[in-house]
N, C-alpha and C. Protein backbone atom coordinates (compact mmCIF):
# COMPACT_ATOMS: atom_id res chain seq x y z
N UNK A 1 2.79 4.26 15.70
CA UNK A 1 3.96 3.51 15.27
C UNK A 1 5.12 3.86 16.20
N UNK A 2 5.91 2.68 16.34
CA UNK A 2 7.35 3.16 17.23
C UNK A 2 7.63 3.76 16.21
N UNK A 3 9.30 4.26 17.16
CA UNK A 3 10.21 5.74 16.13
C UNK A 3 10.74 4.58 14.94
N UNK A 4 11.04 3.41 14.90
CA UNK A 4 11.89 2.06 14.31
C UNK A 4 10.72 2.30 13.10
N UNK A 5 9.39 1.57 13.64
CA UNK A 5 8.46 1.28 12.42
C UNK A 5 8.21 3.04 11.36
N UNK A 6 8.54 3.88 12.31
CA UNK A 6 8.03 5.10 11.46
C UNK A 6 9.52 5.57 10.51
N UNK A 7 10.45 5.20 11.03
CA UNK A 7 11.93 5.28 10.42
C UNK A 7 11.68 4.77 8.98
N UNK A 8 11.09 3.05 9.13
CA UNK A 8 11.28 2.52 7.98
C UNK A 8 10.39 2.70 7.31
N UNK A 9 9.09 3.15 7.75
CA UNK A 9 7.71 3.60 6.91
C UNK A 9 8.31 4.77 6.01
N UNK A 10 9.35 5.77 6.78
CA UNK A 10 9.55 6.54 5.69
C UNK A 10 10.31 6.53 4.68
N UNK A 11 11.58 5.29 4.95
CA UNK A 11 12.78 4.50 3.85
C UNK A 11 11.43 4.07 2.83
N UNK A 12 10.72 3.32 3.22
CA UNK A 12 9.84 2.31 2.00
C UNK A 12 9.08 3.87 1.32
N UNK A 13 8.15 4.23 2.14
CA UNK A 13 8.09 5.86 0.87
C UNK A 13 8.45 6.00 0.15
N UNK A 14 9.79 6.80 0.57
CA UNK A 14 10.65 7.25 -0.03
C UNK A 14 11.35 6.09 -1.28
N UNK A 15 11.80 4.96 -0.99
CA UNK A 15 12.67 4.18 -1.60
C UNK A 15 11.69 3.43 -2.44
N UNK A 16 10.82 2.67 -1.94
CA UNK A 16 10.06 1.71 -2.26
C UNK A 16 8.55 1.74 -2.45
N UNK A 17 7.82 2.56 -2.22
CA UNK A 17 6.29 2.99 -2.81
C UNK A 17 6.39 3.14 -4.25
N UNK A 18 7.28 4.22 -4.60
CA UNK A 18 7.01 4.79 -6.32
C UNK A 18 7.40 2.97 -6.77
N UNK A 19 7.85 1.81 -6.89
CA UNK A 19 7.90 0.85 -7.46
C UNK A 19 6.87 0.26 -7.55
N UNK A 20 5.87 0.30 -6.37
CA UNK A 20 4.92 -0.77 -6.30
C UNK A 20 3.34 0.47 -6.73
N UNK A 21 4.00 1.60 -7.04
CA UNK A 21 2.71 2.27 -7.00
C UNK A 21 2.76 2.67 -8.72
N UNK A 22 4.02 2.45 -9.32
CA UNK A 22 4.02 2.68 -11.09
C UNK A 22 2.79 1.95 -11.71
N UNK A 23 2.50 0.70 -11.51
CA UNK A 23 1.69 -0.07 -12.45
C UNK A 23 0.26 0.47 -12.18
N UNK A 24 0.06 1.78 -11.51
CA UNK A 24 -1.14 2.08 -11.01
C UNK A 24 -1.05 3.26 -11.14
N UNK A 25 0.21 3.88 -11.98
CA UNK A 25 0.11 6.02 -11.53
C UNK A 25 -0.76 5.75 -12.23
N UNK A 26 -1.23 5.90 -13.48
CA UNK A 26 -2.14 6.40 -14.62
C UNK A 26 -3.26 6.53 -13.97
N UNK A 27 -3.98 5.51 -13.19
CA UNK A 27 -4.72 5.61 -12.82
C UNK A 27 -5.24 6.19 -11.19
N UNK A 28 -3.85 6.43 -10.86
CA UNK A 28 -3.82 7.19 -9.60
C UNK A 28 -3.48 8.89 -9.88
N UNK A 29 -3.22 9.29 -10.97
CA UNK A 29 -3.17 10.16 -11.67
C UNK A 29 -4.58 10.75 -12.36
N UNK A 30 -5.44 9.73 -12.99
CA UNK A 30 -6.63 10.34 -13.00
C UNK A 30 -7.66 10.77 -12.25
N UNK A 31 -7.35 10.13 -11.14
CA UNK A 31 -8.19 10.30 -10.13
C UNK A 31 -7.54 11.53 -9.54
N UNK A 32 -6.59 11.64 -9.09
CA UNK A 32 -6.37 13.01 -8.64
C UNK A 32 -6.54 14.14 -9.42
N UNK A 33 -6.57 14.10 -10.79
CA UNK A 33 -6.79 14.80 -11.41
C UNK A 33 -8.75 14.99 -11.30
N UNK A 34 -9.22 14.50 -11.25
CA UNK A 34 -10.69 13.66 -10.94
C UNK A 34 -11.18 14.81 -9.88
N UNK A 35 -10.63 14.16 -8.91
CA UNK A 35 -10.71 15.14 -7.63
C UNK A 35 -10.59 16.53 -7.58
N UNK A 36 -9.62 16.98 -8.27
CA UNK A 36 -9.27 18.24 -7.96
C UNK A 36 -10.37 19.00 -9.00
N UNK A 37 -10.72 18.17 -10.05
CA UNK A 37 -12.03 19.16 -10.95
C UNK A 37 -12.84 19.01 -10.37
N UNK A 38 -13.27 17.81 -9.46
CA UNK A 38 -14.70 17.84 -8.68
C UNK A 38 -14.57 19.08 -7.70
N UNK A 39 -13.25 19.08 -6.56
CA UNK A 39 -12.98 20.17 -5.85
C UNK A 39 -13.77 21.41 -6.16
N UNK A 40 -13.46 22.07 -7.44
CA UNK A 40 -13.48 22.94 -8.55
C UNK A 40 -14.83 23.07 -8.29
N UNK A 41 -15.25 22.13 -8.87
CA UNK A 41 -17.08 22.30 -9.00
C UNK A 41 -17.61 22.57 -8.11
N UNK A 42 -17.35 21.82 -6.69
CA UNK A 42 -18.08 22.65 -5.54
C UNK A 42 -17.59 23.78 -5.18
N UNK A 43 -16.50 24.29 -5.36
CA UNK A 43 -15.91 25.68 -5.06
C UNK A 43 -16.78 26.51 -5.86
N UNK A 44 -17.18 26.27 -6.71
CA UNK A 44 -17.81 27.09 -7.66
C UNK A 44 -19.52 27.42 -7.29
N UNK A 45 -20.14 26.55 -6.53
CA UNK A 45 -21.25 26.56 -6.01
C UNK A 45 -21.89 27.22 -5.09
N UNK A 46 -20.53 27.57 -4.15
CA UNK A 46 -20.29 28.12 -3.21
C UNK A 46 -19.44 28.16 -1.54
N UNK A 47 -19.47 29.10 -0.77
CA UNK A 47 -18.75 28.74 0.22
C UNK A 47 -19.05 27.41 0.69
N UNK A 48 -20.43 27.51 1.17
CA UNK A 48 -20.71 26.31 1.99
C UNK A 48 -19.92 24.71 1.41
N UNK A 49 -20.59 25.03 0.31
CA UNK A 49 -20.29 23.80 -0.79
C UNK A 49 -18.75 22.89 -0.72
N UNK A 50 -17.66 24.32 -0.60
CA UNK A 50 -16.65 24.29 -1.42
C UNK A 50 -15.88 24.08 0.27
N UNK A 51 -16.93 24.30 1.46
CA UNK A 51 -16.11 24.16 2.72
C UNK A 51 -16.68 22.73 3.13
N UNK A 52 -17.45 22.73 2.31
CA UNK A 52 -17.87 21.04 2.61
C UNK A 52 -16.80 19.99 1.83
N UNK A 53 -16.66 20.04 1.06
CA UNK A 53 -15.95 19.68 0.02
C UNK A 53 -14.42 19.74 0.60
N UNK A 54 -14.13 20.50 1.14
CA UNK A 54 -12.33 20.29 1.60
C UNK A 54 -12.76 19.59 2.76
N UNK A 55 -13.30 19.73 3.94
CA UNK A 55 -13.76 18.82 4.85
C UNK A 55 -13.73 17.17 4.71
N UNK A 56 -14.29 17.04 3.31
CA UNK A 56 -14.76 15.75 2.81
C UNK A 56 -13.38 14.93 2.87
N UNK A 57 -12.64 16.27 1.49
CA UNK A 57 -11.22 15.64 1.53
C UNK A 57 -10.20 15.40 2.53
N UNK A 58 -9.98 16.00 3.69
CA UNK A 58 -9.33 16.27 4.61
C UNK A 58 -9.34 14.71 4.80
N UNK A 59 -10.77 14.16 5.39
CA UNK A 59 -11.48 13.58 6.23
C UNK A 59 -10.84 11.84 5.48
N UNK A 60 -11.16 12.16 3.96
CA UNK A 60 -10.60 11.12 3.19
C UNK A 60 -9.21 10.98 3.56
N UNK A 61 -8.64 12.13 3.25
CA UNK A 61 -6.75 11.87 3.12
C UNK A 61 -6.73 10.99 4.89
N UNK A 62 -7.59 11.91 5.48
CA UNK A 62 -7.06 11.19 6.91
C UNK A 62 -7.51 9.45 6.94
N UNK A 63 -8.21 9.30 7.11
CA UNK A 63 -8.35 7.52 6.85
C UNK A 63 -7.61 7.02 5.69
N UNK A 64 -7.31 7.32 4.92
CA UNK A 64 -6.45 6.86 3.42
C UNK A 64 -4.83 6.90 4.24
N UNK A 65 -4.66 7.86 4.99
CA UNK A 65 -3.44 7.55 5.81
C UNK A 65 -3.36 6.45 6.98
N UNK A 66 -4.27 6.41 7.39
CA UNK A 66 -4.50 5.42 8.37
C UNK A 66 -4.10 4.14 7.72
N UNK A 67 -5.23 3.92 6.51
CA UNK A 67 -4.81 2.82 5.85
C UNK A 67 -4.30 2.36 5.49
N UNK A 68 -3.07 3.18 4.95
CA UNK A 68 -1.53 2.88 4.26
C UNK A 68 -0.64 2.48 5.41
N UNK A 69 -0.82 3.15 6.54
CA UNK A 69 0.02 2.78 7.91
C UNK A 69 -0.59 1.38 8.25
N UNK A 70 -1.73 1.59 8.19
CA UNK A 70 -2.15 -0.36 8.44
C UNK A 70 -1.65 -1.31 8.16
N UNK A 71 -1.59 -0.95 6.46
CA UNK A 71 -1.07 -1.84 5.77
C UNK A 71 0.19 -2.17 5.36
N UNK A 72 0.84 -1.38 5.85
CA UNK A 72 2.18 -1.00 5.97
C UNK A 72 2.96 -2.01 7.25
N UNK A 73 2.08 -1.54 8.20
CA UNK A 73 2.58 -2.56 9.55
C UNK A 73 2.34 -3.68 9.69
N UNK A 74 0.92 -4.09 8.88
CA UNK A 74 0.67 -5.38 9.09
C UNK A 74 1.94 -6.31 7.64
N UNK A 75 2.47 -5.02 7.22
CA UNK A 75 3.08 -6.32 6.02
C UNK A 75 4.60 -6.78 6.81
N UNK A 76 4.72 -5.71 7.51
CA UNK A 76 6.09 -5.51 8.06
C UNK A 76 6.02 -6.65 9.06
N UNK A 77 4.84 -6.91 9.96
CA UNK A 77 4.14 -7.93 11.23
C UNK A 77 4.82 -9.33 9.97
N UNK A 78 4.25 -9.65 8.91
CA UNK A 78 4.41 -10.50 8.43
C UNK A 78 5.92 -10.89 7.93
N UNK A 79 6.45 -9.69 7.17
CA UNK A 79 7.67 -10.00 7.41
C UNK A 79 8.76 -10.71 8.05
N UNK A 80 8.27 -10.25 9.55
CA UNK A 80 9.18 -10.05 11.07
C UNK A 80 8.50 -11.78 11.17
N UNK A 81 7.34 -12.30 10.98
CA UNK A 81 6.50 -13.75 11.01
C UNK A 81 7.42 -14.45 10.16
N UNK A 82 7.39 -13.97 8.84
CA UNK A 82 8.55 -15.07 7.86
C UNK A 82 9.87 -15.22 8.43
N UNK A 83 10.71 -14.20 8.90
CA UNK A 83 12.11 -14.15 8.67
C UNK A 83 12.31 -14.87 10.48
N UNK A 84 11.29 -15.74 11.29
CA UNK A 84 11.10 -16.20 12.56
C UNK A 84 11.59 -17.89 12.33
N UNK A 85 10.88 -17.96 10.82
CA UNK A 85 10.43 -19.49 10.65
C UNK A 85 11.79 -20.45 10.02
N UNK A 86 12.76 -19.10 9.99
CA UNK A 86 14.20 -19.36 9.36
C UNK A 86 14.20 -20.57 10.29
């Protein structure tokens, strides 16, 4: 991302995610909650297990970030498309 698109990626975060992400905590809430007992369980199995298991997650958060930046830019692409056709 330019420094511009990463400026405003972090205004909408900050300002504008928790709005569009309320009608979905509960359930973005169980799941993390979800996760972190599964975490649990492989920690409990053992090293290997429990180093596989943060790996997994790492690996998730990293594409799950990717994806939010995707989708993030491509809405912004559209945006910058509407506000052309003025």
């Amino acid at each position: 991302m330019t420094e511009l698109q990463s400026a405003i990626y972090l205004y909408a975060r900050e300002h504008l995610f928790p709005r569009f992400e309320a009608p979905n905590y509960e359930t973005l809430s169980q799941a993390r909650q979800e996760a972190e007992r599964l975490g649990k369980a492989l920690r409990a199995l053992g090293e290997e297990p429990g180093r596989t298991g943060r790996r997994l997650w790492t690996e998730l958060e990293t594409q799950a970030g990717f994806e939010k930046e995707a989708v993030f830019l491509a809405g912004l692409s559209i945006g910058l498309a509407l506000g052309e056709l003025k």
